[in-house]
N, C-alpha and C. Protein backbone atom coordinates (compact mmCIF):
# COMPACT_ATOMS: atom_id res chain seq x y z
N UNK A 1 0.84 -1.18 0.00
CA UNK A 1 0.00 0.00 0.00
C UNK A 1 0.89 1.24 0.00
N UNK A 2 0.46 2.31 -0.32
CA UNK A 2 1.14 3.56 -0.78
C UNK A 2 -0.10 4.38 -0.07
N UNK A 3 0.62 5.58 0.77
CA UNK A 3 -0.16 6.61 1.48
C UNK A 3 -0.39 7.69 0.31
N UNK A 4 -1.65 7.90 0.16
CA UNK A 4 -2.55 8.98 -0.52
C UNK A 4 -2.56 10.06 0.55
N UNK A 5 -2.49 10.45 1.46
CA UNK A 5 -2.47 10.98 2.58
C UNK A 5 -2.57 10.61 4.40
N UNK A 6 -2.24 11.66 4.81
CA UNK A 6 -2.42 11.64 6.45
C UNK A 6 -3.23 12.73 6.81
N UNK A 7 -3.94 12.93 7.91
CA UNK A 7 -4.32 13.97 8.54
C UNK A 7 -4.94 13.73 9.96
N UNK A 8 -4.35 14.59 11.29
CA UNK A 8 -4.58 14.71 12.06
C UNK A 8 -5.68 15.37 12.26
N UNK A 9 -6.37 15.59 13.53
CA UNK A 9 -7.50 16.56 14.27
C UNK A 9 -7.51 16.24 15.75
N UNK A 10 -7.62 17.15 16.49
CA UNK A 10 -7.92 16.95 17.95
C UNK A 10 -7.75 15.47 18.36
N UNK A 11 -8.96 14.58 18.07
CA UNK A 11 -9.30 13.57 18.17
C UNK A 11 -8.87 11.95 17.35
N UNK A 12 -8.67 12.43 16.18
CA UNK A 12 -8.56 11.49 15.41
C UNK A 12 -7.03 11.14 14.68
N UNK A 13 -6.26 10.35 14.36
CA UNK A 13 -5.34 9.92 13.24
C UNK A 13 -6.04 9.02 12.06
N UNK A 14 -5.59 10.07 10.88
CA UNK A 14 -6.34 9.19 9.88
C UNK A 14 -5.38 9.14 8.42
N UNK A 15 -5.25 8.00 8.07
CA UNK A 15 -4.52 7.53 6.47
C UNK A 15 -5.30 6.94 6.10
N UNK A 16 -5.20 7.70 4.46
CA UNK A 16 -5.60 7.09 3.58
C UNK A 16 -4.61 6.45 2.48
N UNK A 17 -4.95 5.40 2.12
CA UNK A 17 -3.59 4.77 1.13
C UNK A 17 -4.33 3.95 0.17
N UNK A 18 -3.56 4.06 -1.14
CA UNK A 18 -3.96 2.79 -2.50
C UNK A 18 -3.51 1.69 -2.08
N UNK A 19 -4.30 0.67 -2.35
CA UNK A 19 -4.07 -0.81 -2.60
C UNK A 19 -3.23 -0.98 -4.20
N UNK A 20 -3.07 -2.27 -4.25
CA UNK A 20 -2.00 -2.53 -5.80
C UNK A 20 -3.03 -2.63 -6.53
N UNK A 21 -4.79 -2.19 -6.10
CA UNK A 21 -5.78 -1.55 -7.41
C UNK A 21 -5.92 -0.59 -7.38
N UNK A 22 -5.15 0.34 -6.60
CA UNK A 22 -5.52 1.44 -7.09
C UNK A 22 -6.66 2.53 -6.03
N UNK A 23 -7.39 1.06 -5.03
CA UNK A 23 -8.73 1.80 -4.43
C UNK A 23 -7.85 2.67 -3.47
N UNK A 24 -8.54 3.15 -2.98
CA UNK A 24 -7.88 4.12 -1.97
C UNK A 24 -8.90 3.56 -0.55
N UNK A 25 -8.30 3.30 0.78
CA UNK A 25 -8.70 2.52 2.21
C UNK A 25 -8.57 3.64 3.05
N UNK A 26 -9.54 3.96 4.14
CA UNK A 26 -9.54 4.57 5.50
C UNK A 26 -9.30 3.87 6.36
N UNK A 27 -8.28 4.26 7.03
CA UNK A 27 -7.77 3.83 8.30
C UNK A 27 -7.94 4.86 9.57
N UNK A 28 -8.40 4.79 10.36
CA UNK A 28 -8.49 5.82 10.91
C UNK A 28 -8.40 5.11 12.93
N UNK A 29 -8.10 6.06 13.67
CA UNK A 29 -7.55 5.99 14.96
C UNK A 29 -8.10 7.19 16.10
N UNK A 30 -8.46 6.70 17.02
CA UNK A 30 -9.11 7.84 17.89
C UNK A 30 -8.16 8.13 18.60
N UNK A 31 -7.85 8.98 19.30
CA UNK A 31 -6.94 9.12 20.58
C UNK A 31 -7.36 9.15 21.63
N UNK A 32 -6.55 9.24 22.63
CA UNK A 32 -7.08 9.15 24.36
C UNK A 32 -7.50 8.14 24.52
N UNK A 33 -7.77 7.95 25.62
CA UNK A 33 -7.81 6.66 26.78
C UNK A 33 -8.56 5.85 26.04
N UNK A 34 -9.53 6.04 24.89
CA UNK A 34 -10.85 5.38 24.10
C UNK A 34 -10.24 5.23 23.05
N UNK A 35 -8.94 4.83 23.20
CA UNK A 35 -8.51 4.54 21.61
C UNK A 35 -9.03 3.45 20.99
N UNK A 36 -9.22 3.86 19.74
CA UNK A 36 -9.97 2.73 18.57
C UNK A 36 -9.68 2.95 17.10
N UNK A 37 -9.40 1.67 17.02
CA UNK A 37 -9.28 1.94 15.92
C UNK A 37 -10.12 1.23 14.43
N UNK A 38 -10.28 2.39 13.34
CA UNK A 38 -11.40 2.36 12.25
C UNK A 38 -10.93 1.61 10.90
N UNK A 39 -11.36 0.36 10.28
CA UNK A 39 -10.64 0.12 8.82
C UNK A 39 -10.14 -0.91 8.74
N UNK A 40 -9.59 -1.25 7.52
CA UNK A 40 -9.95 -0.42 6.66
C UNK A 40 -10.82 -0.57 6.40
N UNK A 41 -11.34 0.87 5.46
CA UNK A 41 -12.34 1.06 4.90
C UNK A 41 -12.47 1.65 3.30
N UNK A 42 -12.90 0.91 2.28
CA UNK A 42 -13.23 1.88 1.51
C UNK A 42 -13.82 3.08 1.31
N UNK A 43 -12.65 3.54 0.33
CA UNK A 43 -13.00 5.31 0.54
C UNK A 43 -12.95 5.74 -1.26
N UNK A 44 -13.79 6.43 -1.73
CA UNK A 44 -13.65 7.20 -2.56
C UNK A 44 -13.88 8.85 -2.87
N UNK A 45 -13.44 8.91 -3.87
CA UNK A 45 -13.65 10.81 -3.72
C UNK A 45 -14.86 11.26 -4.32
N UNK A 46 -15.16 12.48 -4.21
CA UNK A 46 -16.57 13.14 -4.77
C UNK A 46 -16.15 14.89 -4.73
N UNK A 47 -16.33 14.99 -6.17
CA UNK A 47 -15.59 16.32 -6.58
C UNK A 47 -16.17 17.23 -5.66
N UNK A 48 -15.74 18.42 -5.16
CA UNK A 48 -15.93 19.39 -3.75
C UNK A 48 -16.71 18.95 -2.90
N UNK A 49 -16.08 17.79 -2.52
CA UNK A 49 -16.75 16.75 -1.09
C UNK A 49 -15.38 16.96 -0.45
N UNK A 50 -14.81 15.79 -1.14
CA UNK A 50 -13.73 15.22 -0.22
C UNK A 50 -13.41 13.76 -0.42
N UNK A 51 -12.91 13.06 0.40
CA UNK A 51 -12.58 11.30 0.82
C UNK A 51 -14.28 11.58 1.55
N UNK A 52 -15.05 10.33 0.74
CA UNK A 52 -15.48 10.26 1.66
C UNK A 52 -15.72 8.05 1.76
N UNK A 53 -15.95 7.86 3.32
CA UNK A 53 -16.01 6.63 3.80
C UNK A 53 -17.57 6.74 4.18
N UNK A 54 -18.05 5.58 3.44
CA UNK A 54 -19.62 4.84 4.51
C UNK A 54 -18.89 3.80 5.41
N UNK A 55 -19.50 3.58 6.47
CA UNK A 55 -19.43 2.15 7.24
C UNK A 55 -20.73 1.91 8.47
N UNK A 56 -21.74 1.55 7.31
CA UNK A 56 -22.84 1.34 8.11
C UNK A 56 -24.04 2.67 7.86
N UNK A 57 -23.94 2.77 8.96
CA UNK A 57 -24.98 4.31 8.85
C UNK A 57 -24.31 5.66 9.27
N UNK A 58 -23.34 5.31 9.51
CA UNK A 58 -21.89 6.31 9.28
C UNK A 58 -21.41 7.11 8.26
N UNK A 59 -20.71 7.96 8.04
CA UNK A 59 -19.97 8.52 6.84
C UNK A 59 -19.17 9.23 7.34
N UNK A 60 -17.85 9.33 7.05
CA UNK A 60 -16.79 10.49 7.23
C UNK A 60 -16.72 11.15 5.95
N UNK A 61 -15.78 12.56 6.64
CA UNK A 61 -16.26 13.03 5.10
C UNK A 61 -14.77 13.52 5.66
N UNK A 62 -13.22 13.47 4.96
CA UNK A 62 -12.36 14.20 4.84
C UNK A 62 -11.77 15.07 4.28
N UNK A 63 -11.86 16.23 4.22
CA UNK A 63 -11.30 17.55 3.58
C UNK A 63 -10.01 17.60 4.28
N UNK A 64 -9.03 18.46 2.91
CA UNK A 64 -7.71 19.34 4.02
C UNK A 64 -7.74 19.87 4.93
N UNK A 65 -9.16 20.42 5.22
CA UNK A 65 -9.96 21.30 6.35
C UNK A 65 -10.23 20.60 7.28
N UNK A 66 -11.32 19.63 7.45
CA UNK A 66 -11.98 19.17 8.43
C UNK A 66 -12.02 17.71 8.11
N UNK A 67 -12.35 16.98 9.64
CA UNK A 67 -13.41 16.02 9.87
C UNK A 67 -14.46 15.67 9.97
N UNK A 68 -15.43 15.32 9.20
CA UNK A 68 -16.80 15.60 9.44
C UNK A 68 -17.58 13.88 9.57
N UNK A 69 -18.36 14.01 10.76
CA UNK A 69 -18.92 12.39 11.17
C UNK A 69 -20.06 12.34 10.72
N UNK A 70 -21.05 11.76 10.11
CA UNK A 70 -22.48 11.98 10.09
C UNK A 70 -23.15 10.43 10.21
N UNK A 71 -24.15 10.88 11.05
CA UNK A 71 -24.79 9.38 11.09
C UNK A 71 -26.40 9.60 10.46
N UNK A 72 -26.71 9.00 9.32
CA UNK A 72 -27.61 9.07 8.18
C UNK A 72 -27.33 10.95 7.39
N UNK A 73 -28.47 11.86 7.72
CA UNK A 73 -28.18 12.93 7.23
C UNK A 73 -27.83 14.11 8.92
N UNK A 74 -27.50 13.25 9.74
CA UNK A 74 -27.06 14.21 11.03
C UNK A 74 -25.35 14.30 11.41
N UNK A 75 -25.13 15.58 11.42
CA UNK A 75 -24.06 15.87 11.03
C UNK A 75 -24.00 15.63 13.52
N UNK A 76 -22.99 14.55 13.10
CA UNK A 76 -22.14 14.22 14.67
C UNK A 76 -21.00 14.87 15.26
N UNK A 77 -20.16 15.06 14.75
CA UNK A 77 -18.82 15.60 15.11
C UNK A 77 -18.32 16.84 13.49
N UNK A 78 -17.82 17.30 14.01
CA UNK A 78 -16.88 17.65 12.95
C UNK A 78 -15.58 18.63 13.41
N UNK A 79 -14.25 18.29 12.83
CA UNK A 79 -13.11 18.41 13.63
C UNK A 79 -12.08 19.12 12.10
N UNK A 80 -11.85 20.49 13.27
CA UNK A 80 -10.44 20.66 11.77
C UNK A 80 -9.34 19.74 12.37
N UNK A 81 -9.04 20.10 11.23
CA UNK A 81 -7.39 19.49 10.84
C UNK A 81 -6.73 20.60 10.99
N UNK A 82 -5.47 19.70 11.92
CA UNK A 82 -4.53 20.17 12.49
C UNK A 82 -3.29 20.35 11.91
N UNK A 83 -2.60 19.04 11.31
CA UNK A 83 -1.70 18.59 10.51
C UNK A 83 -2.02 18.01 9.02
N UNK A 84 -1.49 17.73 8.47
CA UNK A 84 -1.73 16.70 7.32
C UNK A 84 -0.75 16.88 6.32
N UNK A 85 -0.63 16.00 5.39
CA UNK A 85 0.04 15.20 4.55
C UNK A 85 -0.64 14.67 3.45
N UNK A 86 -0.16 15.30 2.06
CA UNK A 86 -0.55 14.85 0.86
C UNK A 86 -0.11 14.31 0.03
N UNK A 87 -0.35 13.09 -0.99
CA UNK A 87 0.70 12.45 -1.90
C UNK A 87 0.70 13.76 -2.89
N UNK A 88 1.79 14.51 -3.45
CA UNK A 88 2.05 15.33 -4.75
C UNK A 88 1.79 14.57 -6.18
């Protein structure tokens, strides 16, 4: 696998990376004492969306900007980004 990116937030560590097809996987990591960890997961893009991941009745939505959680159309969390890392 090959990293498509990284990005931090408050709460979360999250990579995304290609498989040898090409898909691109969410991996993702909580911090603090409740650490957990997410993935993989398939992830694809959606032009001025972002990465985004379903898993279940879930969705992340990753921008350079933010983290955004939603469970069906209710927006749960949403977290900037702190750090991050892009493949050029």
């Amino acid at each position: 696998m090959r990293v498509e990116g990284y990005f931090e937030t408050k709460n979360f560590f999250i990579h995304l990376c290609y498989d040898s097809n090409n898909d691109i996987w969410y991996y993702g990591i909580a911090k603090g004492s409740e650490a957990e960890a997410i993935g993989p997961l398939y992830t694809y893009t959606e032009e001025g969306t972002g990465y985004v991941v379903e898993n279940g009745d879930y969705t992340y939505i990753v921008t350079g900007l933010s983290l955004s959680i939603y469970e069906g159309n209710k927006l749960l969390q949403e977290e900037p980004v702190i750090n991050s890392h892009h493949r050029e």
